[in-house]
N, C-alpha and C. Protein backbone atom coordinates (compact mmCIF):
# COMPACT_ATOMS: atom_id res chain seq x y z
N UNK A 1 0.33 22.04 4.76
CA UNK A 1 -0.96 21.74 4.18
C UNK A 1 -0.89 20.37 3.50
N UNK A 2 -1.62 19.38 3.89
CA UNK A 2 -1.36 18.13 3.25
C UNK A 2 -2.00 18.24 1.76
N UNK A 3 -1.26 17.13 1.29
CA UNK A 3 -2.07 17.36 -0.31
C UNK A 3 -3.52 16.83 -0.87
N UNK A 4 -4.17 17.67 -1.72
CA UNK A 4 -5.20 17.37 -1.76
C UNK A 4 -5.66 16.05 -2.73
N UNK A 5 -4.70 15.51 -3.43
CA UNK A 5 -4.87 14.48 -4.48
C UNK A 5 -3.48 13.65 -4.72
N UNK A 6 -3.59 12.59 -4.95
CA UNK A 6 -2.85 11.49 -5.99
C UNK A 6 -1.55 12.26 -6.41
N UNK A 7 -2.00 13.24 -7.39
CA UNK A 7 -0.50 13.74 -8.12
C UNK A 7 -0.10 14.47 -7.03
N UNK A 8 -0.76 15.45 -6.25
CA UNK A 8 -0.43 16.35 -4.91
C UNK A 8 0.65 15.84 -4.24
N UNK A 9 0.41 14.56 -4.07
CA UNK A 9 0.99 13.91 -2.83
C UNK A 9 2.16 12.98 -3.92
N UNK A 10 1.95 12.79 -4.61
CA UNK A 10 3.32 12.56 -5.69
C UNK A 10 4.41 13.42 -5.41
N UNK A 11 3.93 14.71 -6.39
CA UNK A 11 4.72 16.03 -6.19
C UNK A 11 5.55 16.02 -5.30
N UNK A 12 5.14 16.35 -3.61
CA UNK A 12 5.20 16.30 -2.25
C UNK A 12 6.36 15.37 -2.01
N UNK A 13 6.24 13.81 -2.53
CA UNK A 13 7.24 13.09 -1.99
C UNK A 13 8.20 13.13 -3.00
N UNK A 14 7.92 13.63 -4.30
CA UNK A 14 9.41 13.79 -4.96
C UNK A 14 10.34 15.10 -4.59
N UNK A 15 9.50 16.13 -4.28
CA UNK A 15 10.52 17.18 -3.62
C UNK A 15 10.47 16.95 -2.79
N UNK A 16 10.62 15.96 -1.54
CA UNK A 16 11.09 15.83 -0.35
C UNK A 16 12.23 14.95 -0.69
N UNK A 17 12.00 13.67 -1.53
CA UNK A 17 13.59 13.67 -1.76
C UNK A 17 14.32 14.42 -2.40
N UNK A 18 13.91 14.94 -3.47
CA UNK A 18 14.82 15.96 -4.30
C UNK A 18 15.72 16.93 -3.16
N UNK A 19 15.02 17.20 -2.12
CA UNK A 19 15.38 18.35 -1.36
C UNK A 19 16.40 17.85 -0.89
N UNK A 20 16.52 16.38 -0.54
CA UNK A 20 17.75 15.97 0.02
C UNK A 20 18.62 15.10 -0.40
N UNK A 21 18.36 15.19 -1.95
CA UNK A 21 19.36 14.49 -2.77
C UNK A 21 19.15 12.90 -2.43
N UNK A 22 18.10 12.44 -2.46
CA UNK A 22 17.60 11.10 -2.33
C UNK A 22 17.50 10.06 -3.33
N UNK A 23 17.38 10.77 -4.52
CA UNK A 23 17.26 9.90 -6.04
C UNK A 23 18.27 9.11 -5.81
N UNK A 24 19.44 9.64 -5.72
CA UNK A 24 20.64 8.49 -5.90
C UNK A 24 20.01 6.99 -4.96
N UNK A 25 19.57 6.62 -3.91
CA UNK A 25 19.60 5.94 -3.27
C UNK A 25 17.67 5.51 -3.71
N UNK A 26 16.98 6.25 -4.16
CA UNK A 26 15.75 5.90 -4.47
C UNK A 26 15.31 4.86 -6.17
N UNK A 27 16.24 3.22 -5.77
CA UNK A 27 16.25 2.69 -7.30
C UNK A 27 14.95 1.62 -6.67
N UNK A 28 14.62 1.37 -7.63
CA UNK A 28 13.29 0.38 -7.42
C UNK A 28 13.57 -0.62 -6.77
N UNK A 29 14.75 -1.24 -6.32
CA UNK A 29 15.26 -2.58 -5.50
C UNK A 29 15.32 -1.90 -4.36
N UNK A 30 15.72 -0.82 -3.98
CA UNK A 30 15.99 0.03 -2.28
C UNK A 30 14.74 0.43 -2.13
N UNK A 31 13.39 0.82 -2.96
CA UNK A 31 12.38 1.56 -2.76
C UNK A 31 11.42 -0.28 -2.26
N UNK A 32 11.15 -0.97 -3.56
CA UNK A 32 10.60 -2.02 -2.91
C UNK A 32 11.23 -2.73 -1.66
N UNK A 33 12.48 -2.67 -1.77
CA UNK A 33 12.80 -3.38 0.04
C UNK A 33 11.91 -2.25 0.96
N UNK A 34 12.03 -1.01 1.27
CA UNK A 34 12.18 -0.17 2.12
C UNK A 34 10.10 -0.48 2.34
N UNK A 35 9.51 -1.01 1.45
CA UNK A 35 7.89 -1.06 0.85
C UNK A 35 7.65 -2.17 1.53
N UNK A 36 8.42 -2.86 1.89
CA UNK A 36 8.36 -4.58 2.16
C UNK A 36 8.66 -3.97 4.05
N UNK A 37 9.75 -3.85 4.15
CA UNK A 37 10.04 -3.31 5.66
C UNK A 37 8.66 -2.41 6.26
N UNK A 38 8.39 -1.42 6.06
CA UNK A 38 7.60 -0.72 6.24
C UNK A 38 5.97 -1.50 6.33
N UNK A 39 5.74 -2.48 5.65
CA UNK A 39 4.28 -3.27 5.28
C UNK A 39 4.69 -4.16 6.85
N UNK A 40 5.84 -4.88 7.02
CA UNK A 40 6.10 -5.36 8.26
C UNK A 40 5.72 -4.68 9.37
N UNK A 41 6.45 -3.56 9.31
CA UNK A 41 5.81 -3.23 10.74
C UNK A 41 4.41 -2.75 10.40
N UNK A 42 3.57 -2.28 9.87
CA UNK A 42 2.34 -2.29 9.96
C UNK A 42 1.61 -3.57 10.49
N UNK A 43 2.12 -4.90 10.00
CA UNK A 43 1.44 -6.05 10.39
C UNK A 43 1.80 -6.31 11.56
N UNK A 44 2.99 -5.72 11.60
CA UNK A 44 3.66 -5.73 13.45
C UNK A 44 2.68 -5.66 14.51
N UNK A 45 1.89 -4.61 14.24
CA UNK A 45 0.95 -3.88 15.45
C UNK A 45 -0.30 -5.26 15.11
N UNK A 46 -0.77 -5.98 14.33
CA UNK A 46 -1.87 -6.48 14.42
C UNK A 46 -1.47 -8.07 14.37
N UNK A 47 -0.25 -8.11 14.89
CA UNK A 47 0.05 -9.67 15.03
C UNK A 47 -0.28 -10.37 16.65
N UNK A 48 -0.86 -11.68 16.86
CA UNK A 48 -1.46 -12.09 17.77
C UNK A 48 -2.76 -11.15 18.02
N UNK A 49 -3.02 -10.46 17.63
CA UNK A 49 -4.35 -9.87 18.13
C UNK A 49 -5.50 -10.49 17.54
N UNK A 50 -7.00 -10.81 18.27
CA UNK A 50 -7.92 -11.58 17.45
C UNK A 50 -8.58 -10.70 16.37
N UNK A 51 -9.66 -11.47 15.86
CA UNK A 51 -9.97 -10.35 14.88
C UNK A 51 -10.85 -9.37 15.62
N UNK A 52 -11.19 -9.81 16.53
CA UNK A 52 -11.78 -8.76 17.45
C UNK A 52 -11.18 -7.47 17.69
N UNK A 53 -9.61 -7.74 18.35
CA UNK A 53 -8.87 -7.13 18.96
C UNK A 53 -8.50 -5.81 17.31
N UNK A 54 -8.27 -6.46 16.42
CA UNK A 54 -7.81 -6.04 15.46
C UNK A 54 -8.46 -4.64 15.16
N UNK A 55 -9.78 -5.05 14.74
CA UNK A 55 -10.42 -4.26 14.71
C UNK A 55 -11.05 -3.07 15.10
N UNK A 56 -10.90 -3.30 16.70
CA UNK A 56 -11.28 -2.04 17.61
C UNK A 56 -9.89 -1.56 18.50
N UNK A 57 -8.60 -1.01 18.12
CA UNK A 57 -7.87 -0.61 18.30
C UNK A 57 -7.72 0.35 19.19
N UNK A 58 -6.82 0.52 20.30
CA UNK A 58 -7.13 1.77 21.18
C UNK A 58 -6.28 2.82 20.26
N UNK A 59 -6.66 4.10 20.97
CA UNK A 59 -6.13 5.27 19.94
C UNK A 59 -4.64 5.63 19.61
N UNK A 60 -4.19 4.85 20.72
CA UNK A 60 -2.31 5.07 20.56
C UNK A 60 -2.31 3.92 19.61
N UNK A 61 -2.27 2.96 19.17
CA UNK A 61 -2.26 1.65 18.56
C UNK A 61 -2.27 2.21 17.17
N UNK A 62 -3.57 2.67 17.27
CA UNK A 62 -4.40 3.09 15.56
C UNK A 62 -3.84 4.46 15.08
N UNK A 63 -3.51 4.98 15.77
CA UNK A 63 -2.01 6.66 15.46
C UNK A 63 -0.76 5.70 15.41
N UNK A 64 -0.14 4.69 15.76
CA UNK A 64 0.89 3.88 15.09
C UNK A 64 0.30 3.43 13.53
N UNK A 65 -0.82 2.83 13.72
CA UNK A 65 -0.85 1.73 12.66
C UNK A 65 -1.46 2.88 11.55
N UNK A 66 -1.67 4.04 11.59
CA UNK A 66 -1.79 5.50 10.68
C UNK A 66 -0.49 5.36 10.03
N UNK A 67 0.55 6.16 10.94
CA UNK A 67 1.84 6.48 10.67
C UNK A 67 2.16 5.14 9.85
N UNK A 68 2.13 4.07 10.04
CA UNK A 68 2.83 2.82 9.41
C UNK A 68 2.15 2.73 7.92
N UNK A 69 0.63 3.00 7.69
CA UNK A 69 -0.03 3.33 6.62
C UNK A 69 0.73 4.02 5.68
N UNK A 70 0.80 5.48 6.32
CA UNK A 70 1.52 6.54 5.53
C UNK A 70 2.81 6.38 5.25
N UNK A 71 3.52 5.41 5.39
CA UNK A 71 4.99 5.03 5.15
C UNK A 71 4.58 4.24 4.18
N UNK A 72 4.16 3.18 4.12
CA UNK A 72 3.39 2.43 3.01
C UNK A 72 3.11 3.01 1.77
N UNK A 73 2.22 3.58 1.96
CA UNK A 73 2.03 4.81 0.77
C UNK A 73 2.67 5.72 0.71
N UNK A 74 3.98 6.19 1.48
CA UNK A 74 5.25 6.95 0.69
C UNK A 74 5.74 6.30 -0.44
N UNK A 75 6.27 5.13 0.29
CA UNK A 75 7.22 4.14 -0.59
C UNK A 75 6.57 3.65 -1.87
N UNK A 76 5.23 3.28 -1.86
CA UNK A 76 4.40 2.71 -2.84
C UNK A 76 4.39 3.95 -4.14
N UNK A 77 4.47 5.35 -3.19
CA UNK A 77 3.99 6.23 -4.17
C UNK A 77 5.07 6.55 -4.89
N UNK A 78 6.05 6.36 -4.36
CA UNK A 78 7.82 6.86 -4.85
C UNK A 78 8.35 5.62 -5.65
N UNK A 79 8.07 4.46 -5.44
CA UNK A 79 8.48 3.39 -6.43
C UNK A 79 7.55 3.98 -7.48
N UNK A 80 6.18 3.76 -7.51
CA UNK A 80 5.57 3.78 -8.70
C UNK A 80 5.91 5.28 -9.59
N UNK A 81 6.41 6.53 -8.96
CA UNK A 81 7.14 7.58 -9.68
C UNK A 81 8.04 7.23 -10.36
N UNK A 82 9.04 6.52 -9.60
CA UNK A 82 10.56 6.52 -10.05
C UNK A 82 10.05 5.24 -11.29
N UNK A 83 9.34 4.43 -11.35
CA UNK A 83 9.07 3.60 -12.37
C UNK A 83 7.76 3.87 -13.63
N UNK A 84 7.52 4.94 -13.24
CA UNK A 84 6.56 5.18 -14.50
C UNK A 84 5.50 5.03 -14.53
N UNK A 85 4.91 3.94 -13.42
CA UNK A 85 3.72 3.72 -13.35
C UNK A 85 2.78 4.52 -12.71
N UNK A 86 1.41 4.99 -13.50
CA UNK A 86 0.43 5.28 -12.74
C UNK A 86 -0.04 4.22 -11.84
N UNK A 87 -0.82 4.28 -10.54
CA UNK A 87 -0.86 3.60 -9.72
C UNK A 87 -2.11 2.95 -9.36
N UNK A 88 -3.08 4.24 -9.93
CA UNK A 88 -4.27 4.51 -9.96
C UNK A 88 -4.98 3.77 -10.79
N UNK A 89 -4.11 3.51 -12.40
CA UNK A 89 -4.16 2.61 -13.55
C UNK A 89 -3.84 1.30 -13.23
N UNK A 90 -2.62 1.05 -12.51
CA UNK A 90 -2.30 -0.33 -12.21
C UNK A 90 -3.41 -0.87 -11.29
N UNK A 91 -4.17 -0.16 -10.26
CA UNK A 91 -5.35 -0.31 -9.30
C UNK A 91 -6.46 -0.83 -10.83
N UNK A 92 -6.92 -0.29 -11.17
CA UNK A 92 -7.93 0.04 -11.96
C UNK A 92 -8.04 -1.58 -12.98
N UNK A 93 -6.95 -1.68 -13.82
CA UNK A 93 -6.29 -3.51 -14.33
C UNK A 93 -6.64 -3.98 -13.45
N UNK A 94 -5.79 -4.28 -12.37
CA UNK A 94 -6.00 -5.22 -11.36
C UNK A 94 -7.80 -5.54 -11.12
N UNK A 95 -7.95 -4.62 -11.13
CA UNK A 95 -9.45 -4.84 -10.52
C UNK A 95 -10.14 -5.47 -11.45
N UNK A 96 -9.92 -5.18 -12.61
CA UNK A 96 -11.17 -6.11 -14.18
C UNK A 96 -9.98 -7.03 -14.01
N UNK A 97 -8.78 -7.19 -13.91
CA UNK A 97 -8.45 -9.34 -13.95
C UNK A 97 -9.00 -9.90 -12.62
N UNK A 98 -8.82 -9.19 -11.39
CA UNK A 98 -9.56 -10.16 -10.37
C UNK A 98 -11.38 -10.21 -10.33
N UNK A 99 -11.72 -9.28 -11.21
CA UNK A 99 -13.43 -9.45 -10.95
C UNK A 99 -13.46 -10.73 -12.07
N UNK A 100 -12.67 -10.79 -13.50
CA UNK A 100 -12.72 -12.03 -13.93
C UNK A 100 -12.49 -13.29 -13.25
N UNK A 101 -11.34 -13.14 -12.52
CA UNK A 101 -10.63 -14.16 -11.42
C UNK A 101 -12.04 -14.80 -10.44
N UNK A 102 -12.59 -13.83 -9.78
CA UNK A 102 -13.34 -14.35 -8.74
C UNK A 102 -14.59 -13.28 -9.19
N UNK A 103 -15.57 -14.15 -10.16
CA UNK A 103 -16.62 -13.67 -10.28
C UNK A 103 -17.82 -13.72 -9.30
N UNK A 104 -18.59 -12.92 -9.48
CA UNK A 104 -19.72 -12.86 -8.53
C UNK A 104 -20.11 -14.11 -7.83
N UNK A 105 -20.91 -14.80 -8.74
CA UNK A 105 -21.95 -16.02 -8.65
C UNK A 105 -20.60 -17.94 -7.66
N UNK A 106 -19.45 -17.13 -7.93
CA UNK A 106 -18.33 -18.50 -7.35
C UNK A 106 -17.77 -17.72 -6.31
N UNK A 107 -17.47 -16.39 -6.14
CA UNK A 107 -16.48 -15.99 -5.12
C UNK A 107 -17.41 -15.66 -3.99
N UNK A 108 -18.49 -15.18 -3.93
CA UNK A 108 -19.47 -14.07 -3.04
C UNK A 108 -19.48 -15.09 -1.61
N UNK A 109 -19.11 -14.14 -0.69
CA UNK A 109 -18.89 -15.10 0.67
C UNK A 109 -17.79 -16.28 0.70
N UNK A 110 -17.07 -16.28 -0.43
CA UNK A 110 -16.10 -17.67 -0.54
C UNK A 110 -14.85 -17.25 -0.30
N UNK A 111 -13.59 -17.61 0.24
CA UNK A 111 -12.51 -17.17 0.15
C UNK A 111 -11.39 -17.52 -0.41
N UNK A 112 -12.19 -18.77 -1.13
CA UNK A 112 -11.25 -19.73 -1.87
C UNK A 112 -10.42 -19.17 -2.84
N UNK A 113 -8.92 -19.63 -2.86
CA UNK A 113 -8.32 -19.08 -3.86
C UNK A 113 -8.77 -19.00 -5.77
N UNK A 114 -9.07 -18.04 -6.82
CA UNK A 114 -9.40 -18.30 -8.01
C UNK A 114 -8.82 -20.14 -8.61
N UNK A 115 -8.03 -20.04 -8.64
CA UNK A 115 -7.58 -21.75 -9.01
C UNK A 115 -8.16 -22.71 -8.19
N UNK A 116 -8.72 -22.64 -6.97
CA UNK A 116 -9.76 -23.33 -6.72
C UNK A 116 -10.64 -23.32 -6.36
N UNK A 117 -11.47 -22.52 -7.23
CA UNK A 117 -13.13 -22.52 -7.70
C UNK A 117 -13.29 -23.44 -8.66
N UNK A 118 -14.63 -23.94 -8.47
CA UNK A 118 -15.04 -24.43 -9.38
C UNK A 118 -16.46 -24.11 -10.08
């Protein structure tokens, strides 16, 4: 039964390592490499493709680039355990410094980086 929430799916991936004695090897330098590897091959599947191509994915492609998702958000979810952080909270910050960063009336349709707006 997959989990129905945030902490659900926390839970879930800490007793899956627990089950196999994974902590030892789960330190925030092996968890962010393994976060970094894993984000690769996700971009794997959408490299050279136009944005066309990108977007309308055939169904074997887009069941890879799922699975590569959900590795993503293992690792993301298991660093931010093993470090304390809510994730949901760190989402939540982020979002009021970049709506300051790139406010409405300078960013809307723009893609310019915040440091160069004017």
């Amino acid at each position: 039964m997959p989990p129905h929430n945030f902490n659900d799916l926390r839970a879930a991936i800490r007793a899956f390592a627990h089950a196999r004695d994974w902590e030892q090897f789960h330190t925030p330098k092996n968890l962010g490499m393994a976060l970094s590897v894993e984000t690769a091959e996700l971009m794997e599947h959408f490299q050279w493709l136009s944005p066309e191509q990108s977007a309308s994915l055939d169904p074997e492609t887009r069941q890879e680039v799922a699975q590569e998702i959900g590795d993503v958000l293992i690792y993301l979810t298991r660093l931010a355990d093993v470090l304390g952080i809510d994730p949901l909270q760190a989402a939540s910050d982020k979002m009021e410094i970049n709506a300051a960063k790139y406010p409405v009336d300078k960013s809307k349709g723009n893609n310019t980086k915040y440091d160069k707006l004017q």
